[in-house]
PDB file of N, CA and C in Angstrom:
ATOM      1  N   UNK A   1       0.806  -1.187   0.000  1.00  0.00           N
ATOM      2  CA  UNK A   1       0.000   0.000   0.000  1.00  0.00           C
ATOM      3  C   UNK A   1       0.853   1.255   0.000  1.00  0.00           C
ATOM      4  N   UNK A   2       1.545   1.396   0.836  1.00  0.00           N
ATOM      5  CA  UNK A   2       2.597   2.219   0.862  1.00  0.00           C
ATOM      6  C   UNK A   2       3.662   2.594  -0.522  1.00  0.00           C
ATOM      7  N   UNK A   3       3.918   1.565  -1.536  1.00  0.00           N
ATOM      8  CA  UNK A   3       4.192   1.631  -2.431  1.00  0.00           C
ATOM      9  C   UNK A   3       3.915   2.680  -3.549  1.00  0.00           C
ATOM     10  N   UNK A   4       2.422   2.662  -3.301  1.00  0.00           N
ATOM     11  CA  UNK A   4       1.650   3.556  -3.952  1.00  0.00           C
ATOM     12  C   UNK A   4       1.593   4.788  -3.777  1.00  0.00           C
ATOM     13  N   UNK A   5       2.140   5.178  -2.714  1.00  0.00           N
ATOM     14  CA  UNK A   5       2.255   6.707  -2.382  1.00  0.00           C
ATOM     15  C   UNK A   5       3.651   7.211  -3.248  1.00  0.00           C
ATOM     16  N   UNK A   6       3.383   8.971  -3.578  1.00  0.00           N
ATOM     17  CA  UNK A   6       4.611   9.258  -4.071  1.00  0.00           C
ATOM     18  C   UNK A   6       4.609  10.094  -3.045  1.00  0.00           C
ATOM     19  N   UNK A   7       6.025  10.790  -3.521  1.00  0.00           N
ATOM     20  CA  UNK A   7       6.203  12.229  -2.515  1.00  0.00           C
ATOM     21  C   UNK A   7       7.181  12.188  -1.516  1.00  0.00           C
ATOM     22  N   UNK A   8       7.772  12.163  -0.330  1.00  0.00           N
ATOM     23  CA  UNK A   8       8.677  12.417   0.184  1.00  0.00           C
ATOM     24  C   UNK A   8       8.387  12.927   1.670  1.00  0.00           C
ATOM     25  N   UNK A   9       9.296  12.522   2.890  1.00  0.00           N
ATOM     26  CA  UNK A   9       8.779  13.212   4.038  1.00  0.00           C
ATOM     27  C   UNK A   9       8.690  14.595   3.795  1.00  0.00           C
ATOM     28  N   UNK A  10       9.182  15.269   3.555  1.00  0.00           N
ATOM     29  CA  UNK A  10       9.888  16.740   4.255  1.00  0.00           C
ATOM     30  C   UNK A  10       8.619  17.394   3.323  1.00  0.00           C
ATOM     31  N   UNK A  11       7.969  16.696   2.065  1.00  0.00           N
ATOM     32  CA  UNK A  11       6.998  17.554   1.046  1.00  0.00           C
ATOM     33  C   UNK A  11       5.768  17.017   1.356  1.00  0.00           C
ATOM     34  N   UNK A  12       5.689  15.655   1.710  1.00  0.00           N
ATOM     35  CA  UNK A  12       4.086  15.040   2.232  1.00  0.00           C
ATOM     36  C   UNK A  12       3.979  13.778   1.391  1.00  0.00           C
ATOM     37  N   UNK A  13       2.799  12.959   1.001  1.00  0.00           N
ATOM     38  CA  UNK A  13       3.187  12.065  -0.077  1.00  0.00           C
ATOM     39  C   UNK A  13       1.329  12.357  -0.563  1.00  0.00           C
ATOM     40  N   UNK A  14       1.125  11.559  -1.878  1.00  0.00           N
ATOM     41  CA  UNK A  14       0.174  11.798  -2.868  1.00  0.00           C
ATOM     42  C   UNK A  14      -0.251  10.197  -2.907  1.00  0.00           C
ATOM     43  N   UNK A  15      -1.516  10.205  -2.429  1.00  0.00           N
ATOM     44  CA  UNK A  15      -1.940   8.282  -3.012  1.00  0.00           C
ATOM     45  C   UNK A  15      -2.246   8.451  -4.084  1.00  0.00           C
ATOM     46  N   UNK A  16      -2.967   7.221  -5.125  1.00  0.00           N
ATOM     47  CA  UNK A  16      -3.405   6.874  -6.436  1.00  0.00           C
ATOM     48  C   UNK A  16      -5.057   7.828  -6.568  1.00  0.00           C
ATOM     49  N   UNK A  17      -5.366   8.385  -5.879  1.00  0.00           N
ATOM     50  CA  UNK A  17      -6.598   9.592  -5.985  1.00  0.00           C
ATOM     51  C   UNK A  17      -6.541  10.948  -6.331  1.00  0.00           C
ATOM     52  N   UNK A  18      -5.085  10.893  -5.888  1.00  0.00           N
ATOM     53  CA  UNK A  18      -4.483  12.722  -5.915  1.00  0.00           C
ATOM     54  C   UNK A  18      -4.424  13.398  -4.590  1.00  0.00           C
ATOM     55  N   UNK A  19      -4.991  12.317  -3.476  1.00  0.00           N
ATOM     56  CA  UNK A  19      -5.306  12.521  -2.052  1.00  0.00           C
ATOM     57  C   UNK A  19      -3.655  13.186  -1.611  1.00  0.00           C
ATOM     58  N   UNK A  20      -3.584  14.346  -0.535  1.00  0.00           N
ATOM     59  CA  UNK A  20      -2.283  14.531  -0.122  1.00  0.00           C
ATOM     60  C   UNK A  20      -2.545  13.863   1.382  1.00  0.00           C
ATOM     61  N   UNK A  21      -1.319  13.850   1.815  1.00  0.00           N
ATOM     62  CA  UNK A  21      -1.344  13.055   3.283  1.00  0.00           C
ATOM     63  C   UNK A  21       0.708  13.728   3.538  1.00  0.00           C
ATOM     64  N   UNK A  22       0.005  14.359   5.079  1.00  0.00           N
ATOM     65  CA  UNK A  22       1.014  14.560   5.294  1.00  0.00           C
ATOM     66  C   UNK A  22       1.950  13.691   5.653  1.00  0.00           C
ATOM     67  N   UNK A  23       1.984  12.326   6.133  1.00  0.00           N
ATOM     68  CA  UNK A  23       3.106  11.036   6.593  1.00  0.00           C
ATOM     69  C   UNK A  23       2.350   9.781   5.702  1.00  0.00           C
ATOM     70  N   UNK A  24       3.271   9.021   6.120  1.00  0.00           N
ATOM     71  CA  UNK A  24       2.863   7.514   5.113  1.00  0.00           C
ATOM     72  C   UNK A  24       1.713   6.985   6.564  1.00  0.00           C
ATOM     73  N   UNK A  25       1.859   7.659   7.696  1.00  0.00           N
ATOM     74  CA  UNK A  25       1.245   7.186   8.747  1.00  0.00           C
ATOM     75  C   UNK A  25      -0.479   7.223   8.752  1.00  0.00           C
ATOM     76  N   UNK A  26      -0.054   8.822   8.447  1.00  0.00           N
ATOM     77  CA  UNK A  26      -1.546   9.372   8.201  1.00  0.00           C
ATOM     78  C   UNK A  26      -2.086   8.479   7.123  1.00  0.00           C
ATOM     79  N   UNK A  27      -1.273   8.236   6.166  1.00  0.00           N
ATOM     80  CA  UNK A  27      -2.306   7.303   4.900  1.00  0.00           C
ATOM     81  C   UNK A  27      -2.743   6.151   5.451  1.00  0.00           C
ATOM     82  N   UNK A  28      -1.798   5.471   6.360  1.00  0.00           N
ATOM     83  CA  UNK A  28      -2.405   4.051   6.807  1.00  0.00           C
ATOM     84  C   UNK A  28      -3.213   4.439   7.556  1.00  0.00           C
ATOM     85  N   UNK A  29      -3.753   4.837   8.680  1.00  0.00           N
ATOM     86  CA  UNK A  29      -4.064   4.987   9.932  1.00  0.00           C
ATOM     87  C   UNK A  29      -5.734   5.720   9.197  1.00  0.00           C
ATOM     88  N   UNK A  30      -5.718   6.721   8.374  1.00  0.00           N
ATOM     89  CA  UNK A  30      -7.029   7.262   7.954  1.00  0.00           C
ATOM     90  C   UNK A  30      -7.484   7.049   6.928  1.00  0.00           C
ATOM     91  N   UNK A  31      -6.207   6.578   6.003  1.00  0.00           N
ATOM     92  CA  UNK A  31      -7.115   6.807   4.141  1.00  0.00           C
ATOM     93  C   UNK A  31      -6.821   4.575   4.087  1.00  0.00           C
ATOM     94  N   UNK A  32      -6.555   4.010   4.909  1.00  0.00           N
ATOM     95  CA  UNK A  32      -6.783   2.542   4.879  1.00  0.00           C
ATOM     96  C   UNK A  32      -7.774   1.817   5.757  1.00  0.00           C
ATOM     97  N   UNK A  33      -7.243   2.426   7.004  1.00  0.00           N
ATOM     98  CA  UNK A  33      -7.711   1.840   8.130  1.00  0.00           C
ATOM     99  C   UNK A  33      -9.441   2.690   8.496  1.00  0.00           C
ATOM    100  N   UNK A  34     -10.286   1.629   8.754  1.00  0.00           N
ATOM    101  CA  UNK A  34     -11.218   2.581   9.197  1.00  0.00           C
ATOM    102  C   UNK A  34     -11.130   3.889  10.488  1.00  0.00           C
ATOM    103  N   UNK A  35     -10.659   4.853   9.925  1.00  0.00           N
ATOM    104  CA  UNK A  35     -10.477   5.674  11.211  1.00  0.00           C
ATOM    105  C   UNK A  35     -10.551   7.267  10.569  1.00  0.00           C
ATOM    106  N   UNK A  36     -10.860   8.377  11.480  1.00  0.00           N
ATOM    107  CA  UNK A  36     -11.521   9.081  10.861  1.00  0.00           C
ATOM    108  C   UNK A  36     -10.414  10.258  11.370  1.00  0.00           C
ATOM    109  N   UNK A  37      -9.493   9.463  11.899  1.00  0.00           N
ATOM    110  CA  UNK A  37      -8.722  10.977  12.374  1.00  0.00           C
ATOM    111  C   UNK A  37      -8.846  11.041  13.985  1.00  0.00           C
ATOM    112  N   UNK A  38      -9.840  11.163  14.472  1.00  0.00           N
ATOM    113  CA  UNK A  38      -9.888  11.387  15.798  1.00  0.00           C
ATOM    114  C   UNK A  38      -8.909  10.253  16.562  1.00  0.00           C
ATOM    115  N   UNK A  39      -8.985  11.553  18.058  1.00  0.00           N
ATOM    116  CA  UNK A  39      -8.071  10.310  19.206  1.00  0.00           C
ATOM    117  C   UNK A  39      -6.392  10.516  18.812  1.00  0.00           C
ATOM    118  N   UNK A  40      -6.093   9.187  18.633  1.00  0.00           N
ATOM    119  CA  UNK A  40      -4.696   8.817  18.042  1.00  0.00           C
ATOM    120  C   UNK A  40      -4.716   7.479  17.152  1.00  0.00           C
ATOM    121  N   UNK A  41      -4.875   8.146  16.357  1.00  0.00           N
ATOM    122  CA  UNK A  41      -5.172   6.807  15.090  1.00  0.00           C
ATOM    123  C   UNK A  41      -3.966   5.887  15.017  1.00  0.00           C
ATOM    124  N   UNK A  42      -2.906   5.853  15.376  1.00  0.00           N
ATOM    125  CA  UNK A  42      -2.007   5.475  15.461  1.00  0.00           C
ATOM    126  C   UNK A  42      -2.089   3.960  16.242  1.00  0.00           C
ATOM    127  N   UNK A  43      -3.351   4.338  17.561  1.00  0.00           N
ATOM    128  CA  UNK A  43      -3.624   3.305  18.585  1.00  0.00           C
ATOM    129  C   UNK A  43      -4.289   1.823  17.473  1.00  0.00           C
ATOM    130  N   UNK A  44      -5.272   2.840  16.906  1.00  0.00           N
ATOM    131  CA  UNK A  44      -6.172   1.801  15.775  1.00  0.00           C
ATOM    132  C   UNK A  44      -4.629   1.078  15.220  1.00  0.00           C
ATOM    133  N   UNK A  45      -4.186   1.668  14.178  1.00  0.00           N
ATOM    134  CA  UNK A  45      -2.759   1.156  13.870  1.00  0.00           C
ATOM    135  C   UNK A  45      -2.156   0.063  14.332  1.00  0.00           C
ATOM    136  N   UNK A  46      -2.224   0.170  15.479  1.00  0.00           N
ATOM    137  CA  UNK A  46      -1.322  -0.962  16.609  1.00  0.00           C
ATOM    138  C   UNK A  46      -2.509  -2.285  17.201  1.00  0.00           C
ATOM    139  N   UNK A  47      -4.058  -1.939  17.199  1.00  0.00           N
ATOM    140  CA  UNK A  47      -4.648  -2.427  17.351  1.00  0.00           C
ATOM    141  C   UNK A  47      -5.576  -3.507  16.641  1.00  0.00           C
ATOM    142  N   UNK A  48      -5.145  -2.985  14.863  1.00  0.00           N
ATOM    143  CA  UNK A  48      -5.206  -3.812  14.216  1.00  0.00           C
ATOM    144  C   UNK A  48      -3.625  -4.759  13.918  1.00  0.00           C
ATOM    145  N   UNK A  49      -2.669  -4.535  13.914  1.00  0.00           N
ATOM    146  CA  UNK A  49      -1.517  -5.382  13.920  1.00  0.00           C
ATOM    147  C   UNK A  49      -1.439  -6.333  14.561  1.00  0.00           C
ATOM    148  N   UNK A  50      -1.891  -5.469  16.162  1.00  0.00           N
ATOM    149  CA  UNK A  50      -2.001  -6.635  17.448  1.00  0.00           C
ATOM    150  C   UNK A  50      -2.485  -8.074  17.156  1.00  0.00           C
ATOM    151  N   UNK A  51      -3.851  -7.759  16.632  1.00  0.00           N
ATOM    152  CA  UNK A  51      -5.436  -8.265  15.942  1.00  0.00           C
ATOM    153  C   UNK A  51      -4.787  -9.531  14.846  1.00  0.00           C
ATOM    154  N   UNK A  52      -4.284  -9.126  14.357  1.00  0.00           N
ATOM    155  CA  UNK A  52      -3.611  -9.700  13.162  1.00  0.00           C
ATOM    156  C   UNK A  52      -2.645 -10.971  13.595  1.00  0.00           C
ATOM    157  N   UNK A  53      -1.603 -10.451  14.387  1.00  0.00           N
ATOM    158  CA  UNK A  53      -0.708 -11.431  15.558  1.00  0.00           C
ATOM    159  C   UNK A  53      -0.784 -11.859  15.636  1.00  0.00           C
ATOM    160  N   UNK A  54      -2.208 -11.903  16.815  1.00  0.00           N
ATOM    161  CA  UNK A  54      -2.729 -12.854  17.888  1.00  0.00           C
ATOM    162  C   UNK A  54      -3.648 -13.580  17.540  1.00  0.00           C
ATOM    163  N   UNK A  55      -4.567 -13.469  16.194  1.00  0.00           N
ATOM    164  CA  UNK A  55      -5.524 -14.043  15.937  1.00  0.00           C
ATOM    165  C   UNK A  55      -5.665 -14.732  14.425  1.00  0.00           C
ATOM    166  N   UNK A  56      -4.619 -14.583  13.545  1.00  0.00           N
ATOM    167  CA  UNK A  56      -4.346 -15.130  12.068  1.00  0.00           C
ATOM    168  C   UNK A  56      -3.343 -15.050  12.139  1.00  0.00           C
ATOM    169  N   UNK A  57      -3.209 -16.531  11.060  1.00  0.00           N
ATOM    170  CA  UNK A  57      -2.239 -17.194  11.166  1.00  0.00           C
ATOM    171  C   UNK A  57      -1.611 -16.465   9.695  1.00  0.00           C
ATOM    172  N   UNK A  58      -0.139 -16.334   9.889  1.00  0.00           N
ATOM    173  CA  UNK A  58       0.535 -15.739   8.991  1.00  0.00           C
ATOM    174  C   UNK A  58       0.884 -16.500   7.891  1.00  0.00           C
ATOM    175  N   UNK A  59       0.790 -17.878   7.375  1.00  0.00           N
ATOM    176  CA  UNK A  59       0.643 -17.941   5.965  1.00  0.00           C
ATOM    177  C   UNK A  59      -0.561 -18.860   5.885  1.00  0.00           C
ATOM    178  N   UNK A  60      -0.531 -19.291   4.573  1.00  0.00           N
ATOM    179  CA  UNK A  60      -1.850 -19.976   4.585  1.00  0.00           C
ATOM    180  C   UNK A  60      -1.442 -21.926   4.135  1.00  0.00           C
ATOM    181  N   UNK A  61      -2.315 -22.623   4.079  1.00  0.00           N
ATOM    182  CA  UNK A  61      -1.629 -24.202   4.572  1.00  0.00           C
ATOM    183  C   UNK A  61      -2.750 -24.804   5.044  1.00  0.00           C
ATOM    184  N   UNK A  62      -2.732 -25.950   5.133  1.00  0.00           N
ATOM    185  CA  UNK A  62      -3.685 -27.057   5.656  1.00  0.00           C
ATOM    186  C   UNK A  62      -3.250 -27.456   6.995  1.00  0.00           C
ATOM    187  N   UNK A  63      -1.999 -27.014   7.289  1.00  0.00           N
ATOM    188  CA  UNK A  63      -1.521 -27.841   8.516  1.00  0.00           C
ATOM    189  C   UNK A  63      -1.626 -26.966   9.900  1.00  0.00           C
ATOM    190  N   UNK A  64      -2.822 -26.519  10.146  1.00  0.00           N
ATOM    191  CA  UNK A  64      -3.261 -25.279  11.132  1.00  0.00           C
ATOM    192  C   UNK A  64      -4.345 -25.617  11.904  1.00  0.00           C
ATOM    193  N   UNK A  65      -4.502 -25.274  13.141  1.00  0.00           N
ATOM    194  CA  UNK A  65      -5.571 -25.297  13.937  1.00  0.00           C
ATOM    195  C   UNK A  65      -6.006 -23.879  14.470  1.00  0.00           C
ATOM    196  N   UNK A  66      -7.448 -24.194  14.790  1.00  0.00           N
ATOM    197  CA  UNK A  66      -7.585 -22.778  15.538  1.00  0.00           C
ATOM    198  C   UNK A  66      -7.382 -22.284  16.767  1.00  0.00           C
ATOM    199  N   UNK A  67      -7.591 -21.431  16.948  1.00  0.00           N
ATOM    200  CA  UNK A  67      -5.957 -20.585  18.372  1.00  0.00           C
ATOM    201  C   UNK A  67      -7.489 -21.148  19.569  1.00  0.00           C
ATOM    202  N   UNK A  68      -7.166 -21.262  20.458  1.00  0.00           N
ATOM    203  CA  UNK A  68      -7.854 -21.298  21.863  1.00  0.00           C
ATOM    204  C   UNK A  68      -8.301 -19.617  22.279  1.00  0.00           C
ATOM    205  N   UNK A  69      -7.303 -19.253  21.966  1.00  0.00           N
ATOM    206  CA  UNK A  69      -7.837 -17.728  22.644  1.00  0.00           C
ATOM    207  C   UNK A  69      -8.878 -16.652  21.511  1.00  0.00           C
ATOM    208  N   UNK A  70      -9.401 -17.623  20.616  1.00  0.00           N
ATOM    209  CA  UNK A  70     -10.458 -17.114  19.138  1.00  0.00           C
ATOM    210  C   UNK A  70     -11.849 -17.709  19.597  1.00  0.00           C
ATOM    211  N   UNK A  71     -12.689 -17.033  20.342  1.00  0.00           N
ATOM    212  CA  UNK A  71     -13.599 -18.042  20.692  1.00  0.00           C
ATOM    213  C   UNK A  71     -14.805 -17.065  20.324  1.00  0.00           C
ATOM    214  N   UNK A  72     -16.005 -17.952  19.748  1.00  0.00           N
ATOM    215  CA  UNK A  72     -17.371 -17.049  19.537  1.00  0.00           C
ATOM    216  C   UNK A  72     -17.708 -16.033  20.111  1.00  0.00           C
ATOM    217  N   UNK A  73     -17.532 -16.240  21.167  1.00  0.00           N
ATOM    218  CA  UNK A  73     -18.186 -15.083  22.251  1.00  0.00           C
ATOM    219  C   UNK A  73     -17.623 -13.786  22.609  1.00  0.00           C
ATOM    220  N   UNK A  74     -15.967 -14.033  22.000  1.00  0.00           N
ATOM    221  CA  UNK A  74     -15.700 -12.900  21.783  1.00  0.00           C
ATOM    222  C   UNK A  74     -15.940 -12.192  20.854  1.00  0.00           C
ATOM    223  N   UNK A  75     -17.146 -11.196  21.068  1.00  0.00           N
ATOM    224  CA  UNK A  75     -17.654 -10.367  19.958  1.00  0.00           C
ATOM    225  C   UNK A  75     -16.486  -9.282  19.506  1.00  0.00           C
ATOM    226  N   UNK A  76     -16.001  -8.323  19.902  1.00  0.00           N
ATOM    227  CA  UNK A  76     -15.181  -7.762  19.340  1.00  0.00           C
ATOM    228  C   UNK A  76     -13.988  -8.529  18.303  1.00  0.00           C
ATOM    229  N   UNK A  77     -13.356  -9.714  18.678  1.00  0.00           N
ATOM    230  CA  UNK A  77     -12.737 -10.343  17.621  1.00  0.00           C
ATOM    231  C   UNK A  77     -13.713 -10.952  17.113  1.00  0.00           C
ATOM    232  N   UNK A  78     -14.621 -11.508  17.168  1.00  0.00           N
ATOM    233  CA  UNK A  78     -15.021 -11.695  15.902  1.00  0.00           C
ATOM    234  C   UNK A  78     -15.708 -10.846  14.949  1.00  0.00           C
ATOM    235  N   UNK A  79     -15.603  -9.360  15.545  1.00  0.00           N
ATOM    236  CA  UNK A  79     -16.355  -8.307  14.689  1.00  0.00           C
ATOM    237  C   UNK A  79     -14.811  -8.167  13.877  1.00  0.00           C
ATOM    238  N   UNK A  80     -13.742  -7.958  14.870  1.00  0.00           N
ATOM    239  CA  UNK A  80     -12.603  -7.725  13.308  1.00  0.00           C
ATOM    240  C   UNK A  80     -12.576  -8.854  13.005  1.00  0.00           C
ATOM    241  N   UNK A  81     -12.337  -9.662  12.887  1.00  0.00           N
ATOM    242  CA  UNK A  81     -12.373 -10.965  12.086  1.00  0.00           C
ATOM    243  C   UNK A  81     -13.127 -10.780  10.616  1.00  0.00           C
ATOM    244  N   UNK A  82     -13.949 -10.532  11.248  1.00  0.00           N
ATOM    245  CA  UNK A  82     -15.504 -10.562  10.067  1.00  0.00           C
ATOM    246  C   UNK A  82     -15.079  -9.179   9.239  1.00  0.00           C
ATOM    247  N   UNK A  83     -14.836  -7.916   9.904  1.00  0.00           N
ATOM    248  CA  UNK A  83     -14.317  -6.789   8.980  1.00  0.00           C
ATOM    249  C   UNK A  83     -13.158  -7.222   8.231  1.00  0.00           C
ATOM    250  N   UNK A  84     -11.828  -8.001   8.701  1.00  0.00           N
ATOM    251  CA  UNK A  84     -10.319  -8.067   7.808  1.00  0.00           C
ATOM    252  C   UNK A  84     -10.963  -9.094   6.676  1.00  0.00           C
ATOM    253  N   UNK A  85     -11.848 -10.097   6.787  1.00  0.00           N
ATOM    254  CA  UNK A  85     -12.291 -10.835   5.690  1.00  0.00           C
ATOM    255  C   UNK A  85     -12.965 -10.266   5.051  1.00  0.00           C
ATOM    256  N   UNK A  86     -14.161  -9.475   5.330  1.00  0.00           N
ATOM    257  CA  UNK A  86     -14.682  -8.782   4.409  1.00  0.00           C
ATOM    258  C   UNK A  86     -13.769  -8.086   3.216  1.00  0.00           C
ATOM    259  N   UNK A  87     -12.970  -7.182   4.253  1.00  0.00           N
ATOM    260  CA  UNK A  87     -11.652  -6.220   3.538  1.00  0.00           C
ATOM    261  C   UNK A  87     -10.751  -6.758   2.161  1.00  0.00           C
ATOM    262  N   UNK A  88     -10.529  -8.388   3.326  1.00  0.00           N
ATOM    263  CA  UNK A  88      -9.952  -8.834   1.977  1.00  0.00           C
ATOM    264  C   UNK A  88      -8.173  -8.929   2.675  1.00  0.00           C
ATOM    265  N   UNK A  89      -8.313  -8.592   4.040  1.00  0.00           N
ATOM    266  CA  UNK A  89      -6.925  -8.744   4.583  1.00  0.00           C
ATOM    267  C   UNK A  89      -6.593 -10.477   5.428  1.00  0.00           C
ATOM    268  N   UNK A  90      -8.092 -11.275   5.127  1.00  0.00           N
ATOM    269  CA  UNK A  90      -7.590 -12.641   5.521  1.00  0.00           C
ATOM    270  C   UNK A  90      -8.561 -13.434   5.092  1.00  0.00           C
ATOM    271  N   UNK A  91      -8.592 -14.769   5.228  1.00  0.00           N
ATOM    272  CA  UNK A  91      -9.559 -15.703   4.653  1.00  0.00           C
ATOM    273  C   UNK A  91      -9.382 -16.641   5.193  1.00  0.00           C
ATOM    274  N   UNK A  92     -10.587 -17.462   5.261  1.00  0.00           N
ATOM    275  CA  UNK A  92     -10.675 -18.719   6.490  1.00  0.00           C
ATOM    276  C   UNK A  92     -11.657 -19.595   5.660  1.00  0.00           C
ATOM    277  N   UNK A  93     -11.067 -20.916   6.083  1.00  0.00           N
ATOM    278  CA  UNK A  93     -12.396 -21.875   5.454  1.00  0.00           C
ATOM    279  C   UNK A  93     -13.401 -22.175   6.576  1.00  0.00           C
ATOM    280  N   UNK A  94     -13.637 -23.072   6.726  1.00  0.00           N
ATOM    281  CA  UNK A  94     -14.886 -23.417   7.442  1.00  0.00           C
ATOM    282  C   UNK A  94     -15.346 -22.173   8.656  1.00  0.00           C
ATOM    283  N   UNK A  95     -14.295 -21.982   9.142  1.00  0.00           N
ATOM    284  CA  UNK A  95     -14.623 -20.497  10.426  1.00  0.00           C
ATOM    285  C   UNK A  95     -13.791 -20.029  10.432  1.00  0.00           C
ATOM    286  N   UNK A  96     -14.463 -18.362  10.655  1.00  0.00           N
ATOM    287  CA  UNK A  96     -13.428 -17.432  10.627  1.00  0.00           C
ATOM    288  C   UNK A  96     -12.414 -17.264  11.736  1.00  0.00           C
ATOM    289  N   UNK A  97     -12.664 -18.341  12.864  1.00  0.00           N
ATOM    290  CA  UNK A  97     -12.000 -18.473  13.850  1.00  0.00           C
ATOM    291  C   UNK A  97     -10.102 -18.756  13.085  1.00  0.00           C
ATOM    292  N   UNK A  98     -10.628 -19.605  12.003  1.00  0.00           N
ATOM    293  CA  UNK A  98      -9.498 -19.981  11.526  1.00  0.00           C
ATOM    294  C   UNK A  98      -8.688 -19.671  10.173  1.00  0.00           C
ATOM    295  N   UNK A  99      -8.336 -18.498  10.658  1.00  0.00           N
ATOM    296  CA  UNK A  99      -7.921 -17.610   9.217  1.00  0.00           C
ATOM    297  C   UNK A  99      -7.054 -17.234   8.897  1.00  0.00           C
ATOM    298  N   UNK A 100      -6.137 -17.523   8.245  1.00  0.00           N
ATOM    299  CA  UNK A 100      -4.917 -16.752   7.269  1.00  0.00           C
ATOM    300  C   UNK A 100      -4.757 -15.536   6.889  1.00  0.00           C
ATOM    301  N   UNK A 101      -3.680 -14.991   6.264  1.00  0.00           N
ATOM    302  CA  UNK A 101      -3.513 -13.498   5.802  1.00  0.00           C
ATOM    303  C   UNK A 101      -3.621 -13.716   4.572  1.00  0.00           C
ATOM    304  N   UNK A 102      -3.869 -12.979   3.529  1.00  0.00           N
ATOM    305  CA  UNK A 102      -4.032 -12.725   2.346  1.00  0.00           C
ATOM    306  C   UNK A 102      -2.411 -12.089   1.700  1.00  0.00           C
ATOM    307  N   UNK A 103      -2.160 -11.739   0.933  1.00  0.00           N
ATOM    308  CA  UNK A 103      -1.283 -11.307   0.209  1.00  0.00           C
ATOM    309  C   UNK A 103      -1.541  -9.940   0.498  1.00  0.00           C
ATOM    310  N   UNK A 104      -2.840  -9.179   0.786  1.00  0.00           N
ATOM    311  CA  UNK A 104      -3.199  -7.695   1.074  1.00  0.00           C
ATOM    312  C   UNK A 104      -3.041  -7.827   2.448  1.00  0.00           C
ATOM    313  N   UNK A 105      -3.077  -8.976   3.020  1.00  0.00           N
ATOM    314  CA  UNK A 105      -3.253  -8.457   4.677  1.00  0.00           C
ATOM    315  C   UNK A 105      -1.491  -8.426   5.246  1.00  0.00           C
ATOM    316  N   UNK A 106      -0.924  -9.444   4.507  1.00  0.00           N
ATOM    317  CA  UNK A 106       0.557  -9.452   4.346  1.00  0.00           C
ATOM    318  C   UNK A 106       0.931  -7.983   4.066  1.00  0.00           C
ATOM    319  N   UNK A 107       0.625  -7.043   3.053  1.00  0.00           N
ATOM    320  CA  UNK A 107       1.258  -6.193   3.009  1.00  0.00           C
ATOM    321  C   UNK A 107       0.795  -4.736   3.921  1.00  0.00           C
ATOM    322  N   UNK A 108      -0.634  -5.152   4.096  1.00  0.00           N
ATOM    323  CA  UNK A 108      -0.878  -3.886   5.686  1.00  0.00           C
ATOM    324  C   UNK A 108      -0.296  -4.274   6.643  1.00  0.00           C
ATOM    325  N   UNK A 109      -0.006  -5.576   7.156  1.00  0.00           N
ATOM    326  CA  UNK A 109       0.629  -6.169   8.131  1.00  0.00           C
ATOM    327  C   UNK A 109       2.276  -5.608   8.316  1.00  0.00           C
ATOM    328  N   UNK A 110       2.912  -5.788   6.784  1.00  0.00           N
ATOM    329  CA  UNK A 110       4.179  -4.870   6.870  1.00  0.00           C
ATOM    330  C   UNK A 110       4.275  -3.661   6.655  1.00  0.00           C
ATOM    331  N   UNK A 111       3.360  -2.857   6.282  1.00  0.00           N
ATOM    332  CA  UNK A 111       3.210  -1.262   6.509  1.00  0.00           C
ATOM    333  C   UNK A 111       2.969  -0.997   7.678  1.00  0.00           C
ATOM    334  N   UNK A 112       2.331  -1.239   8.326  1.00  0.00           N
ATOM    335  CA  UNK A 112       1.999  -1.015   9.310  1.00  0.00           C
ATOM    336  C   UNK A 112       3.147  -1.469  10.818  1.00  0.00           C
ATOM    337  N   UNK A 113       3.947  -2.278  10.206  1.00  0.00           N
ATOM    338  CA  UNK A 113       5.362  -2.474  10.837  1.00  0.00           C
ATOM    339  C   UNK A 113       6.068  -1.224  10.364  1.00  0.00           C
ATOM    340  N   UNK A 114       6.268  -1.182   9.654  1.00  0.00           N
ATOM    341  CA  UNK A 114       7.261   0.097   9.087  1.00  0.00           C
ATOM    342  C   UNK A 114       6.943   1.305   9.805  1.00  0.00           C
ATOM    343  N   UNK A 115       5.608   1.855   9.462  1.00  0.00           N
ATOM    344  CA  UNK A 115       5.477   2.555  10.197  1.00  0.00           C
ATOM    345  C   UNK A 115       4.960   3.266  11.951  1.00  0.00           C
ATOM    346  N   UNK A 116       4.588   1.970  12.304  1.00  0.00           N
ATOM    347  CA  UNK A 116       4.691   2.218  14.135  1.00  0.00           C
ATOM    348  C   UNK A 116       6.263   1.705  14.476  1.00  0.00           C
ATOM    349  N   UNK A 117       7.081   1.238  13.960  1.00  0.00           N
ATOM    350  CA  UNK A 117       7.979   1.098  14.416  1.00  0.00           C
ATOM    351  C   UNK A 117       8.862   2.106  15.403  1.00  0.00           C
ATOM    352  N   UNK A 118       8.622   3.278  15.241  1.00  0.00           N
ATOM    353  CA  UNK A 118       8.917   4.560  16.096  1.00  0.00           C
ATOM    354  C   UNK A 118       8.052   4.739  17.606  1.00  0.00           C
ATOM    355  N   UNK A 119       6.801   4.236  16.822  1.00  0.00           N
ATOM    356  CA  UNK A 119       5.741   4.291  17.869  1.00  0.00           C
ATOM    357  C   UNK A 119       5.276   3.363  19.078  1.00  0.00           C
ATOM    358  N   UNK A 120       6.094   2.524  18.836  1.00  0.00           N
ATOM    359  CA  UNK A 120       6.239   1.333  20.051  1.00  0.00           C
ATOM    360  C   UNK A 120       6.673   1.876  21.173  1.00  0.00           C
TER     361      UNK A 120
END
């Protein structure tokens, strides 16, 4: 995703819309991530990575089970769950308990390294 931006720190960078954004941060955090700006979008940032971690499995394979700590009832993971598949940042067969990264979720996954890396 990041790829796609032109431009430079010190001038701002330009996505594929003509959109300006002053950091590559701001592009992930508002013009990717559902977030509107408010707060510290940055948190969302870290909160979807976290999300990502702890709850999909980083490549995809037959030889996987699902995590113990992915359970129905947790509604909030399974509300992101259900949003990163929708998105298109993971995919699961039989339940979404049990889901992989995508090739798109792979690469928000490493943008999103790149750029909280300061922010840890």
């Amino acid at each position: 995703m990041l790829e796609k931006l032109t431009g430079n720190e010190m001038d701002g960078f330009e996505d594929e819309t003509g959109c300006h954004w002053d950091t590559k941060a701001d592009y992930l955090f508002t013009g990717v991530l559902p977030s509107c700006g408010c707060g510290d979008p940055s948190d969302i940032g870290k909160y979807v990575r976290d999300m990502f971690l702890k709850h999909v499995k980083q490549t995809g394979g037959e030889d996987y089970s699902c995590w113990d700590n992915t359970k129905y009832e947790d509604l909030p993971v399974m509300f992101f769950l259900s949003w990163a598949d929708r998105a298109g940042y993971i995919e699961h067969g039989s339940t979404v308990r049990c889901s992989w990264m995508t090739d798109k979720g792979n690469e928000l996954l490493d943008d999103l390294n790149e750029v909280l890396k300061d922010k840890d």
